[in-house]
Structures are given as structure tokens and as C-alpha cells.
PDB file of N, CA and C in Angstrom:
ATOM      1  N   UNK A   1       5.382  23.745  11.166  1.00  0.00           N
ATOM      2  CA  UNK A   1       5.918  22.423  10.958  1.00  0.00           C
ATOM      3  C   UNK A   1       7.249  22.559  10.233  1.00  0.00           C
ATOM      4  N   UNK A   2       8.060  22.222  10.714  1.00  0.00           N
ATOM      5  CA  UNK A   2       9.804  22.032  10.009  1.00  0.00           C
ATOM      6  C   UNK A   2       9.874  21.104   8.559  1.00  0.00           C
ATOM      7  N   UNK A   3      10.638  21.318   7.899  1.00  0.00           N
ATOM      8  CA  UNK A   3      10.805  20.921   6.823  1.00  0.00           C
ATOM      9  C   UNK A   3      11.050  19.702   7.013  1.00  0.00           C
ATOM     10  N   UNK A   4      11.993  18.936   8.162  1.00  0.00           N
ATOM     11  CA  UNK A   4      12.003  17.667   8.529  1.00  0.00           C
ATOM     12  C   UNK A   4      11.257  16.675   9.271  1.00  0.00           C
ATOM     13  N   UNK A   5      10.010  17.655   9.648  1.00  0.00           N
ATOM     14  CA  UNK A   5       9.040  16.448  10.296  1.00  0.00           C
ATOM     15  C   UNK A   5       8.308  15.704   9.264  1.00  0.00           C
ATOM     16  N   UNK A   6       7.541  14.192   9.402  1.00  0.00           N
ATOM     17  CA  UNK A   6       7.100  13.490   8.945  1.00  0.00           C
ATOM     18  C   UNK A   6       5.425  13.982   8.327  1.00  0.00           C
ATOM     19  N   UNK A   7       5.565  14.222   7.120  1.00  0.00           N
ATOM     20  CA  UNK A   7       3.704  14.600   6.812  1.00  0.00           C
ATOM     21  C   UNK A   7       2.627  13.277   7.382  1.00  0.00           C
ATOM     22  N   UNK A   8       1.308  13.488   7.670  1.00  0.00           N
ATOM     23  CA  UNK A   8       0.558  12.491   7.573  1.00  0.00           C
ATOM     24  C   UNK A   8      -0.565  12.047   6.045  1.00  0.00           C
ATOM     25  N   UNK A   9      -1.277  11.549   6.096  1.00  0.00           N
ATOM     26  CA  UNK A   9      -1.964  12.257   4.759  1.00  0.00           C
ATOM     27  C   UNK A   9      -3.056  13.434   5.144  1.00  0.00           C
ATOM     28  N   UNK A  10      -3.480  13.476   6.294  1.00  0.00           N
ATOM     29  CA  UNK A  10      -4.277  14.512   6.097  1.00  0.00           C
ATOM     30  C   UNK A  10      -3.658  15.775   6.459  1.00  0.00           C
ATOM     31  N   UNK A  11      -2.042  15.593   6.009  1.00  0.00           N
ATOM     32  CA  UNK A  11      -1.343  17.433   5.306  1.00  0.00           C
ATOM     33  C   UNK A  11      -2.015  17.969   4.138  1.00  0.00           C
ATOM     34  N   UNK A  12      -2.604  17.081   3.864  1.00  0.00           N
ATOM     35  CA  UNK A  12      -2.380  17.512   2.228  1.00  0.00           C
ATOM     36  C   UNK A  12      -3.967  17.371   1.709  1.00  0.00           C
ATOM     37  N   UNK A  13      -4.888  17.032   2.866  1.00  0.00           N
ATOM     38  CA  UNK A  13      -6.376  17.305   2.331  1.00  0.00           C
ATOM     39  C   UNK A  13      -7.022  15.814   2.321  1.00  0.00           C
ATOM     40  N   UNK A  14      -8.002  15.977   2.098  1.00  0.00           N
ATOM     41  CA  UNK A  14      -9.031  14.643   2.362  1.00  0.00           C
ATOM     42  C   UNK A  14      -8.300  13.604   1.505  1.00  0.00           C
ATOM     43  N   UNK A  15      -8.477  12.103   1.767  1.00  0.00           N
ATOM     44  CA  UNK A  15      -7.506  11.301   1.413  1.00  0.00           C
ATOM     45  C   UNK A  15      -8.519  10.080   1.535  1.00  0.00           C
ATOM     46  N   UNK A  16      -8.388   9.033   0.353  1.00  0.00           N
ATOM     47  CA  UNK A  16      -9.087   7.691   0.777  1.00  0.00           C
ATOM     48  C   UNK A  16      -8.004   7.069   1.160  1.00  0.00           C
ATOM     49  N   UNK A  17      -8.457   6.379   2.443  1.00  0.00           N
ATOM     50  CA  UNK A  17      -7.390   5.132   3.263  1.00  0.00           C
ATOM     51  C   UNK A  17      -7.997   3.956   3.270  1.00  0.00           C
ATOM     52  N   UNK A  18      -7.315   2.897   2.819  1.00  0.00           N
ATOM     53  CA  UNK A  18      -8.106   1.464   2.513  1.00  0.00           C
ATOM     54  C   UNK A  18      -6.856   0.854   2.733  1.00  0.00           C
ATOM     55  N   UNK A  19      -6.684  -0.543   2.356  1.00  0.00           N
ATOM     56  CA  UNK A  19      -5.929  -1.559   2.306  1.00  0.00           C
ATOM     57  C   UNK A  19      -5.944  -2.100   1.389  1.00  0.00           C
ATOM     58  N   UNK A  20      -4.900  -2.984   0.798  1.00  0.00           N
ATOM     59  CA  UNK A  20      -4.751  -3.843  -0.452  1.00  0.00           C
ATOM     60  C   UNK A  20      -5.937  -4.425  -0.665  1.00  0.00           C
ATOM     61  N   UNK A  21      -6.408  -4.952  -0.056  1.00  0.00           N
ATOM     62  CA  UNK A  21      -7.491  -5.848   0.099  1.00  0.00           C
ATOM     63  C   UNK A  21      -8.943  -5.009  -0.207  1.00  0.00           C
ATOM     64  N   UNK A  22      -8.758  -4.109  -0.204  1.00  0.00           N
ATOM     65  CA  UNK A  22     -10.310  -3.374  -0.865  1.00  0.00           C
ATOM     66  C   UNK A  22      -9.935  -1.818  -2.139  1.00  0.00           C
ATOM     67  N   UNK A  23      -8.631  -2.021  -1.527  1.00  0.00           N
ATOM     68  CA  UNK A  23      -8.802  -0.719  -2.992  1.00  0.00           C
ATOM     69  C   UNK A  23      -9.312  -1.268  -4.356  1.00  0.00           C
ATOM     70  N   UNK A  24      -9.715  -0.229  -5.022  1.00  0.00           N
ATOM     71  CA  UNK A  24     -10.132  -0.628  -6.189  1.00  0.00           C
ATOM     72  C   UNK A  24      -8.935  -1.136  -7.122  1.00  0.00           C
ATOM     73  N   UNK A  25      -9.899  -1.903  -8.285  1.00  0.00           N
ATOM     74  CA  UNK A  25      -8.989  -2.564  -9.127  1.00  0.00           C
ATOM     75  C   UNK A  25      -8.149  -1.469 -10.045  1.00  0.00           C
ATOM     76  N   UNK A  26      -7.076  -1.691 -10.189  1.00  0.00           N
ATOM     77  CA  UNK A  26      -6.420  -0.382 -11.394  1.00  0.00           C
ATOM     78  C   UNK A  26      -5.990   0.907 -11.091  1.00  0.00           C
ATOM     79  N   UNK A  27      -6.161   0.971  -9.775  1.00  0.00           N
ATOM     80  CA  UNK A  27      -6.056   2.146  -8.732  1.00  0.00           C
ATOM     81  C   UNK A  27      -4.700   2.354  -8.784  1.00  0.00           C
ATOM     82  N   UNK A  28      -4.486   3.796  -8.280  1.00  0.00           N
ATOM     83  CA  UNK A  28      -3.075   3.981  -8.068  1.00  0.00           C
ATOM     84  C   UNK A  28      -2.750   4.125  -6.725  1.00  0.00           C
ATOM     85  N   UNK A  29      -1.886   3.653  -5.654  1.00  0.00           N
ATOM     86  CA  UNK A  29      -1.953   3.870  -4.339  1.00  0.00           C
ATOM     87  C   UNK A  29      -1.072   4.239  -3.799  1.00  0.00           C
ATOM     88  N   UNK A  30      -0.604   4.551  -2.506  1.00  0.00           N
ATOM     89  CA  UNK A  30       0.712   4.725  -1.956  1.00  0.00           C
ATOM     90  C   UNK A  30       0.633   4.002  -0.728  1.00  0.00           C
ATOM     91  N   UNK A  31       1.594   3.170  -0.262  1.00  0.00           N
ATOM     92  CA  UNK A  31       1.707   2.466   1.066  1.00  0.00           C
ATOM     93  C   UNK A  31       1.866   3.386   1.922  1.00  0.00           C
ATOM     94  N   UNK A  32       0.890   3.422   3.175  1.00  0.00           N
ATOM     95  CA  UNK A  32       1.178   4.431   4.206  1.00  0.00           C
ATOM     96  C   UNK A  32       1.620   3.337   5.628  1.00  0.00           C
ATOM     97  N   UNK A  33       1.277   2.303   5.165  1.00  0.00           N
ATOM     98  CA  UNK A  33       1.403   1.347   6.465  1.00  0.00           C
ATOM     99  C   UNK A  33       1.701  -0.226   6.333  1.00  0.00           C
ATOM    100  N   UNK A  34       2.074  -0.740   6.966  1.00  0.00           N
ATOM    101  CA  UNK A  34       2.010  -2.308   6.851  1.00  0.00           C
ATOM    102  C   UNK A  34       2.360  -2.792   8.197  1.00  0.00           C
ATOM    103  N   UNK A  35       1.245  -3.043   8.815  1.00  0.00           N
ATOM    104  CA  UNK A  35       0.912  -3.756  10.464  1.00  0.00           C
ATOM    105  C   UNK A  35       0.977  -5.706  10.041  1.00  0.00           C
ATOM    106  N   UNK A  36       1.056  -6.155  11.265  1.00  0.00           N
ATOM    107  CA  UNK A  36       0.945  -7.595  11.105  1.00  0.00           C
ATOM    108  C   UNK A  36       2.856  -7.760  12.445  1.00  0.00           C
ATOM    109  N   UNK A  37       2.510  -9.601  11.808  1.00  0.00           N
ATOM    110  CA  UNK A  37       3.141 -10.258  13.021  1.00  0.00           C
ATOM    111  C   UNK A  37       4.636  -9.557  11.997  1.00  0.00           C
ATOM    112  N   UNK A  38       5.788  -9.620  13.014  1.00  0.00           N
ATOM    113  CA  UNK A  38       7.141  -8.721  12.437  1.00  0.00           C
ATOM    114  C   UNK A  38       7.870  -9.978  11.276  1.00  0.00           C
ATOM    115  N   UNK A  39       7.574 -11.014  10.928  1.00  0.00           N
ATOM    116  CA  UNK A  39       8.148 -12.366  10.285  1.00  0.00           C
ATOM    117  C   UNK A  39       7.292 -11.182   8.599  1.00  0.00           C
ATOM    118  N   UNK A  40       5.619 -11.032   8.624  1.00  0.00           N
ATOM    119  CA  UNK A  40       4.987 -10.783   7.625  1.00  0.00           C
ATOM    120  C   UNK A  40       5.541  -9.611   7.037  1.00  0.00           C
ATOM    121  N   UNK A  41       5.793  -8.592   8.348  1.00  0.00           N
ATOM    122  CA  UNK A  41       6.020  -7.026   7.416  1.00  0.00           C
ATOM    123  C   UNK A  41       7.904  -7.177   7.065  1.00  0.00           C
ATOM    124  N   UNK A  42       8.611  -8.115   7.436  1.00  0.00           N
ATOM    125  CA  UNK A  42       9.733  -8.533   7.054  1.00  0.00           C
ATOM    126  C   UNK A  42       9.475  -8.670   5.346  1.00  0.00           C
ATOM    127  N   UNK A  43       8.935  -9.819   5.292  1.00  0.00           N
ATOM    128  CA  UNK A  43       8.619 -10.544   3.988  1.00  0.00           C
ATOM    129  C   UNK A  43       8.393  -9.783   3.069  1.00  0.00           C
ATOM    130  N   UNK A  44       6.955  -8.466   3.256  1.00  0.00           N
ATOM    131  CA  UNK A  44       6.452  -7.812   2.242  1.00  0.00           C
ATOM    132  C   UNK A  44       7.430  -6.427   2.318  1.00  0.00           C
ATOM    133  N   UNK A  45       8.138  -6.231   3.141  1.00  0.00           N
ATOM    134  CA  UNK A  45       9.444  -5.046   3.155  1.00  0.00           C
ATOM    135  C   UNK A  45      10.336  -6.032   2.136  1.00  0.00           C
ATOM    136  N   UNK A  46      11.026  -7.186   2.107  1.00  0.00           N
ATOM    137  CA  UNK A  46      11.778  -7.900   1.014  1.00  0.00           C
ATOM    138  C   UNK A  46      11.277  -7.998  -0.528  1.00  0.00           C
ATOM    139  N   UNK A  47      10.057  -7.846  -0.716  1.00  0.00           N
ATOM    140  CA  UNK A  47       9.231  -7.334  -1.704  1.00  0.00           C
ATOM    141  C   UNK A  47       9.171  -6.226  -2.148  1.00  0.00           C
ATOM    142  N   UNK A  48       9.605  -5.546  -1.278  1.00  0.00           N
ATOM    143  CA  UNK A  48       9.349  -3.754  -1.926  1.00  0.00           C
ATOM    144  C   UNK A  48       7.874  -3.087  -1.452  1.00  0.00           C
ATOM    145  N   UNK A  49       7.166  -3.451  -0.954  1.00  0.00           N
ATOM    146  CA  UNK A  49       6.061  -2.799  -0.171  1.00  0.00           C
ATOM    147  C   UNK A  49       6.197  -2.532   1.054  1.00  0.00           C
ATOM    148  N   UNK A  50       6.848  -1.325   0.894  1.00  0.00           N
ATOM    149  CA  UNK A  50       7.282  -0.309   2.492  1.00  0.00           C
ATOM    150  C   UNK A  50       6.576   1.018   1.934  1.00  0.00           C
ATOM    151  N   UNK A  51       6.721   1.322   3.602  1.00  0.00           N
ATOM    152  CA  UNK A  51       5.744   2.967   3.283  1.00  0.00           C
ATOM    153  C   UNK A  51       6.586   3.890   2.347  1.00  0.00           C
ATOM    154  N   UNK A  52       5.332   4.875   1.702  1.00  0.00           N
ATOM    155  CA  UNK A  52       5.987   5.384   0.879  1.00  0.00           C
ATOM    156  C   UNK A  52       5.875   4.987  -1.145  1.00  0.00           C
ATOM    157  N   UNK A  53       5.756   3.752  -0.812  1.00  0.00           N
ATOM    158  CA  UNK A  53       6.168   3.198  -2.518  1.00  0.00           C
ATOM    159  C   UNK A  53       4.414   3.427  -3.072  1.00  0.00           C
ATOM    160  N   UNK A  54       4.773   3.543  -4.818  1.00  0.00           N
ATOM    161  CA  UNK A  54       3.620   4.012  -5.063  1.00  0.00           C
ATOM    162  C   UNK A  54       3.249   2.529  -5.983  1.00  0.00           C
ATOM    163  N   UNK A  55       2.349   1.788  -5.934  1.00  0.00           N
ATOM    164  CA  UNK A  55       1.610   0.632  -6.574  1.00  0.00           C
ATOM    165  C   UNK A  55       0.601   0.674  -7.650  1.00  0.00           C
ATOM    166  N   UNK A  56      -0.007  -0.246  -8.340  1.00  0.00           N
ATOM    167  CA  UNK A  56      -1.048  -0.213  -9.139  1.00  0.00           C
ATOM    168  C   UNK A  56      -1.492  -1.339  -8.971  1.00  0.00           C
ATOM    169  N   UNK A  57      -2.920  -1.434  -8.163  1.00  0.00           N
ATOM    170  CA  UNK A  57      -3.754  -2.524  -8.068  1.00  0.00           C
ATOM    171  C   UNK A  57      -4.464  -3.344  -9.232  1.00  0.00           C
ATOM    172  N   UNK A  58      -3.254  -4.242  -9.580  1.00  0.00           N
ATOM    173  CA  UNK A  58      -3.960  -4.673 -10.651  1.00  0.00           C
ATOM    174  C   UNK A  58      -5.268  -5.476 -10.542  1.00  0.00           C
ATOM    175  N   UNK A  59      -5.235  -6.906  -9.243  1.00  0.00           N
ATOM    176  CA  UNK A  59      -6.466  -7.218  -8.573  1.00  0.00           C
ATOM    177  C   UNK A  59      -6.673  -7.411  -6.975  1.00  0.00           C
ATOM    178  N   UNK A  60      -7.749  -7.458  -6.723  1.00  0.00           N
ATOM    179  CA  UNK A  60      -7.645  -7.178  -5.310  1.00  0.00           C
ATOM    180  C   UNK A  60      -8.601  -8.024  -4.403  1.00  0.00           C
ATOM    181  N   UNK A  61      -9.272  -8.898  -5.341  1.00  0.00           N
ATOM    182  CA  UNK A  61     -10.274  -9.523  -4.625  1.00  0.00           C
ATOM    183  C   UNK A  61      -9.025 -11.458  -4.902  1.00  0.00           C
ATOM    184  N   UNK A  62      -9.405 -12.164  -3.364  1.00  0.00           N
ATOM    185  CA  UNK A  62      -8.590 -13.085  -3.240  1.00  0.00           C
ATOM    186  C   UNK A  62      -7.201 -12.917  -2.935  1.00  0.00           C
ATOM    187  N   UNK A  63      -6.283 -13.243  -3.562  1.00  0.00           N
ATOM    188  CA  UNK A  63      -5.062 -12.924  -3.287  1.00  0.00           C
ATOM    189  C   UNK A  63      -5.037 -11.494  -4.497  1.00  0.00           C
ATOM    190  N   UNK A  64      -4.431 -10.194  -3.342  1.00  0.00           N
ATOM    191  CA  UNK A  64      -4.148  -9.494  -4.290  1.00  0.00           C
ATOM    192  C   UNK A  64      -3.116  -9.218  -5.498  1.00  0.00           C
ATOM    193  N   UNK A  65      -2.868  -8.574  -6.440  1.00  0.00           N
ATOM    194  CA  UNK A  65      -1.959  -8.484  -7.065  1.00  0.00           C
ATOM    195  C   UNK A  65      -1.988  -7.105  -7.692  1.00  0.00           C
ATOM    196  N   UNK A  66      -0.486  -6.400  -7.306  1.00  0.00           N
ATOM    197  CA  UNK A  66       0.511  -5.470  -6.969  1.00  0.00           C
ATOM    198  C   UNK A  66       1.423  -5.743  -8.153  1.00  0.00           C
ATOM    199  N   UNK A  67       1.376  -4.394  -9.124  1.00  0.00           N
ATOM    200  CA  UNK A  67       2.159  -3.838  -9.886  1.00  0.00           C
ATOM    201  C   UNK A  67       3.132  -2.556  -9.697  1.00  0.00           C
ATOM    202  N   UNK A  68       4.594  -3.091  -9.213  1.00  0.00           N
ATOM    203  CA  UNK A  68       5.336  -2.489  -8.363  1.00  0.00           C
ATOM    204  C   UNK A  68       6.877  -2.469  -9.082  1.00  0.00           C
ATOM    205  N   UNK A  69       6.944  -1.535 -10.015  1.00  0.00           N
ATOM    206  CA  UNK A  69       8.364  -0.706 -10.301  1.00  0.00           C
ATOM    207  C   UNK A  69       8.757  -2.031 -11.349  1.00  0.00           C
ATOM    208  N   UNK A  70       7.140  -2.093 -12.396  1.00  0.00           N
ATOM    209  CA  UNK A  70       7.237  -3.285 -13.627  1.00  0.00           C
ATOM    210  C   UNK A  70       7.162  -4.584 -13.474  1.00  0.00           C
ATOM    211  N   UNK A  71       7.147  -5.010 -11.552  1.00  0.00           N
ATOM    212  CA  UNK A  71       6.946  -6.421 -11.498  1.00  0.00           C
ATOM    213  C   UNK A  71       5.091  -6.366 -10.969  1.00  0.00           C
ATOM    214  N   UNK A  72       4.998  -7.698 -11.013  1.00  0.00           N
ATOM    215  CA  UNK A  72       3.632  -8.499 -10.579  1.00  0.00           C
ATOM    216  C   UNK A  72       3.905  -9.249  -9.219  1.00  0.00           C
ATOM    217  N   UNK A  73       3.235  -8.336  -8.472  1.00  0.00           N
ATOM    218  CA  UNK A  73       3.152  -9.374  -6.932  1.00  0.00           C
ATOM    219  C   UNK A  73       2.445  -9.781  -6.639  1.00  0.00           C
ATOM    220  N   UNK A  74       2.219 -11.045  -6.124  1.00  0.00           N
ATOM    221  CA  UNK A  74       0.905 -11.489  -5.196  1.00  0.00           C
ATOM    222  C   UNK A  74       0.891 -11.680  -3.870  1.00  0.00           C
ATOM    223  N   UNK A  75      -0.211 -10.982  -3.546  1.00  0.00           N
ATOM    224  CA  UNK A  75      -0.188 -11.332  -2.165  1.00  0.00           C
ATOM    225  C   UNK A  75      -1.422 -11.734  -1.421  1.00  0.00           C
ATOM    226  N   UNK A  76      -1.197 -12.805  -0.476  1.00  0.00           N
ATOM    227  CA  UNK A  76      -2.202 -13.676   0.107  1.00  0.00           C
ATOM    228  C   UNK A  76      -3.449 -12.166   0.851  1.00  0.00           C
ATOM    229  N   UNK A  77      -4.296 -12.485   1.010  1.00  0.00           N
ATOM    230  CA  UNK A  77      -5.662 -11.701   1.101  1.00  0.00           C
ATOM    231  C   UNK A  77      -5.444 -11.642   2.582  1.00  0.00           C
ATOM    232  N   UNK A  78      -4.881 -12.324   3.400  1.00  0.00           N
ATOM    233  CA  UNK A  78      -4.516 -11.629   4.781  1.00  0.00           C
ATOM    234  C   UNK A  78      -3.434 -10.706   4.893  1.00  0.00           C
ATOM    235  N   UNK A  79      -2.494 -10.917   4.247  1.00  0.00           N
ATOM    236  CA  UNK A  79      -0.981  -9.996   3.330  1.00  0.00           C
ATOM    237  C   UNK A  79      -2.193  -8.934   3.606  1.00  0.00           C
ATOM    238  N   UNK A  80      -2.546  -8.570   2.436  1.00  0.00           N
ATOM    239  CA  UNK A  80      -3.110  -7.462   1.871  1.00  0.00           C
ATOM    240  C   UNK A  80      -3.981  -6.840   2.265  1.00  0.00           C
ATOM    241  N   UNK A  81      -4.662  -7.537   3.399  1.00  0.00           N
ATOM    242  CA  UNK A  81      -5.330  -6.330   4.480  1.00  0.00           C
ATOM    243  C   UNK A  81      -4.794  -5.956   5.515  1.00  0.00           C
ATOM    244  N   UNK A  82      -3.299  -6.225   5.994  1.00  0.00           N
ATOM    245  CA  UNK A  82      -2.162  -5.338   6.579  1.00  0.00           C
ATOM    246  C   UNK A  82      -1.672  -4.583   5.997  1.00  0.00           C
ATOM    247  N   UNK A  83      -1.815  -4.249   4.241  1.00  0.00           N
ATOM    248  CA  UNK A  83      -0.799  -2.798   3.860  1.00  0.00           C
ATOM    249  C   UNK A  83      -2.068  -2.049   3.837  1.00  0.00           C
ATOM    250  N   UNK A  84      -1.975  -1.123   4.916  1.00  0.00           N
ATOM    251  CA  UNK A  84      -2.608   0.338   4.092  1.00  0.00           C
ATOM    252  C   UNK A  84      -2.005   1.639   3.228  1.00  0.00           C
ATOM    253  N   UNK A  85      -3.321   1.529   2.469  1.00  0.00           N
ATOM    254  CA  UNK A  85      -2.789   2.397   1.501  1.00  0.00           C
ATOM    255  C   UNK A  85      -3.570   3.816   1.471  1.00  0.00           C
ATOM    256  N   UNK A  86      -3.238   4.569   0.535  1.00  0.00           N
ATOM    257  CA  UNK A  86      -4.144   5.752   0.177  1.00  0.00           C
ATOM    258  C   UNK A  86      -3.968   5.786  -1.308  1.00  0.00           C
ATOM    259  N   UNK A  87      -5.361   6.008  -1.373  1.00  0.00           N
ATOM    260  CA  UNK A  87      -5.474   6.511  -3.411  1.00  0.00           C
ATOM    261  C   UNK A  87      -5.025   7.862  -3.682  1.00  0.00           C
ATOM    262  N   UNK A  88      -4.108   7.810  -5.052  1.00  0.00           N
ATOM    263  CA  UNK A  88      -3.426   8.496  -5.796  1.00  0.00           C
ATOM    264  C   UNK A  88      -4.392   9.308  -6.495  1.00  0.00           C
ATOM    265  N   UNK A  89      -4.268  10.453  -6.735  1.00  0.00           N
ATOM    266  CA  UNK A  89      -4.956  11.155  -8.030  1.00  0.00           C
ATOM    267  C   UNK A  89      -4.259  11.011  -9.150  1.00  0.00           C
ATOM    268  N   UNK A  90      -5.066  10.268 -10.043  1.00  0.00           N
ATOM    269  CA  UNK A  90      -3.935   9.777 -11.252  1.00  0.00           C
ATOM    270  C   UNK A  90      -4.196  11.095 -12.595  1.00  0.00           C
TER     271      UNK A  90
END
């Protein structure tokens, strides 16, 4: 594999993959994805939740809420079962 191809997570060994919407509370995560209609992943890309960024689930049940580079986001509970994520080893 070249230094410039794209890793997946399972480069790097077993991995939990969930979504905003069920990771645990307080968790540390990384956005690997954000599916939905192109108006939604607009919106939550203007937010700062693009692949890549690393979060802290502050809550997750209802509308979630996303602690992201010192701010507080919320996001509607359909939002948040379009970002997938993977848990961090903190």
C-alpha cells in the first residue's frame, strides 16, 4: 500500500463503528462518514463534522450533542444517525 492511498479503519485492527446516534455517552470518536440527502451532509460539513474530525459525545440519546474543537453541537437524531463514527482509544 503507498503512502498516499486512503487507510480504512480496519488498517489498523478491530474498530467499533456506530453512529452519533448510538455511540456511547462521553466517548471519543472519529467521523468516518456522513451519508444522507446532499442539502444535510452540506449543513453538518458547515458545522465541522466531516470525515476525519475527532468529537466527544457529550449526549446521544434524542438530539445528539457533539463537543467539537470547544464548541457544543446539536444535532437532530436523524442528523446523527447519518454520521458514522468509530471509537477512539482514549
Amino acid at each position: 500500500m503507498s503512502l498516499l492511498s486512503r487507510h480504512q479503519p480496519s488498517d489498523f485492527g478491530p474498530t467499533t463503528v456506530t453512529t452519533l446516534a448510538t455511540a456511547e455517552r462521553n466517548s471519543r470518536v472519529r467521523v468516518l462518514r456522513v451519508t444522507g440527502r446532499p442539502r444535510l451532509m452540506q449543513r453538518l460539513a458547515v458545522l465541522g463534522l466531516v470525515p476525519g474530525v475527532l468529537v466527544t459525545v457529550v449526549k446521544h440519546r434524542g438530539p445528539a450533542i457533539v463537543n467539537l474543537g470547544g464548541a457544543r453541537i446539536a444535532i437532530g437524531r436523524a442528523a446523527a444517525q447519518s454520521v458514522e463514527v468509530e471509537a477512539i482509544d482514549q
